[in-house]
Protein backbone atom coordinates (compact mmCIF):
# COMPACT_ATOMS: atom_id res chain seq x y z
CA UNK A 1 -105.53 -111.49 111.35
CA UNK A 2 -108.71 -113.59 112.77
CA UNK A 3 -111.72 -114.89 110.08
CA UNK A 4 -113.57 -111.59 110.66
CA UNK A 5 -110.69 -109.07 109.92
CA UNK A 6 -110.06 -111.34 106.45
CA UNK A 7 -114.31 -111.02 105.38
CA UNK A 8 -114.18 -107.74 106.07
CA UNK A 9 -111.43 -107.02 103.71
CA UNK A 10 -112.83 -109.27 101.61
CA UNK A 11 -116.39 -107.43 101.29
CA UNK A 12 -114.50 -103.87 100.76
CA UNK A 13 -112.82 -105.23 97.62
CA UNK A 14 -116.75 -106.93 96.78
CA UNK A 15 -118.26 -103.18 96.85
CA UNK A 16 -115.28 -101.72 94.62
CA UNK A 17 -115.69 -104.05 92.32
CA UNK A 18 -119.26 -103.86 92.07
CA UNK A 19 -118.85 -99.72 92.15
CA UNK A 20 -116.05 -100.27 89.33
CA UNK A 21 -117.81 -102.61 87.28
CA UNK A 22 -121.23 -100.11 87.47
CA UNK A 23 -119.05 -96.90 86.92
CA UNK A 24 -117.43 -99.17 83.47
CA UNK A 25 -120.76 -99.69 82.04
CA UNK A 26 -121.91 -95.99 82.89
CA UNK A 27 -119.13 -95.27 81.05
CA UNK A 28 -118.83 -94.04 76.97
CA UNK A 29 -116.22 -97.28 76.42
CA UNK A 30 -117.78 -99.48 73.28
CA UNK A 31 -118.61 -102.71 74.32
CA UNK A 32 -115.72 -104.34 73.83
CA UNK A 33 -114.06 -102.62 76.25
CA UNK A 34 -116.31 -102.23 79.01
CA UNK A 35 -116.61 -106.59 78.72
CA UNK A 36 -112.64 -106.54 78.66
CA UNK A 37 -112.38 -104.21 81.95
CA UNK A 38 -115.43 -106.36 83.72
CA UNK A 39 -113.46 -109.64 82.86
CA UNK A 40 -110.10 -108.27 84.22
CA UNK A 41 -111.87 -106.89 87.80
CA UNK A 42 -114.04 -110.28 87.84
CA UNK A 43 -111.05 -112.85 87.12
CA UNK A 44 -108.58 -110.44 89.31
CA UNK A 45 -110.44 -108.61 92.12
CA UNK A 46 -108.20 -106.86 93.76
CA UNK A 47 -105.20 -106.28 90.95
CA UNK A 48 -107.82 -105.55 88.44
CA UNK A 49 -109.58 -102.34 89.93
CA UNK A 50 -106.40 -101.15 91.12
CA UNK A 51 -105.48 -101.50 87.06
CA UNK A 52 -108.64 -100.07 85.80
CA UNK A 53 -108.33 -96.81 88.48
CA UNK A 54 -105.22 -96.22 86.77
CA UNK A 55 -105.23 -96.70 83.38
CA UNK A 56 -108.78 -97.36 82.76
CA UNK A 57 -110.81 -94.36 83.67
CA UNK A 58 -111.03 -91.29 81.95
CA UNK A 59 -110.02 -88.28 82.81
């Protein structure tokens, strides 16, 4: 895996966290939530949306 293979990954998980973290405060969570959720996908990119797809989102 060369430098550009690794950015590109790395800018994928950028957009789905930015999609995830726009689709959290679109969402009808209280505040506290939505915070806890944008913490969790900020602190832990990748492990964190894969969390909030599937156990944070309604159905």
């Amino acid at each position: 895996m060369d430098f550009r293979s690794g950015s590109l990954i790395g800018l994928v998980i950028l957009i789905l966290d930015i999609v995830a973290i726009i689709e959290i405060f679109k969402s009808g969570k209280d505040l506290i939530a939505k915070l806890l959720w944008t913490v969790l996908i900020l602190l832990f990119p990748l492990v964190g949306i894969i969390i909030y797809y599937f156990f944070g989102r309604s159905k």
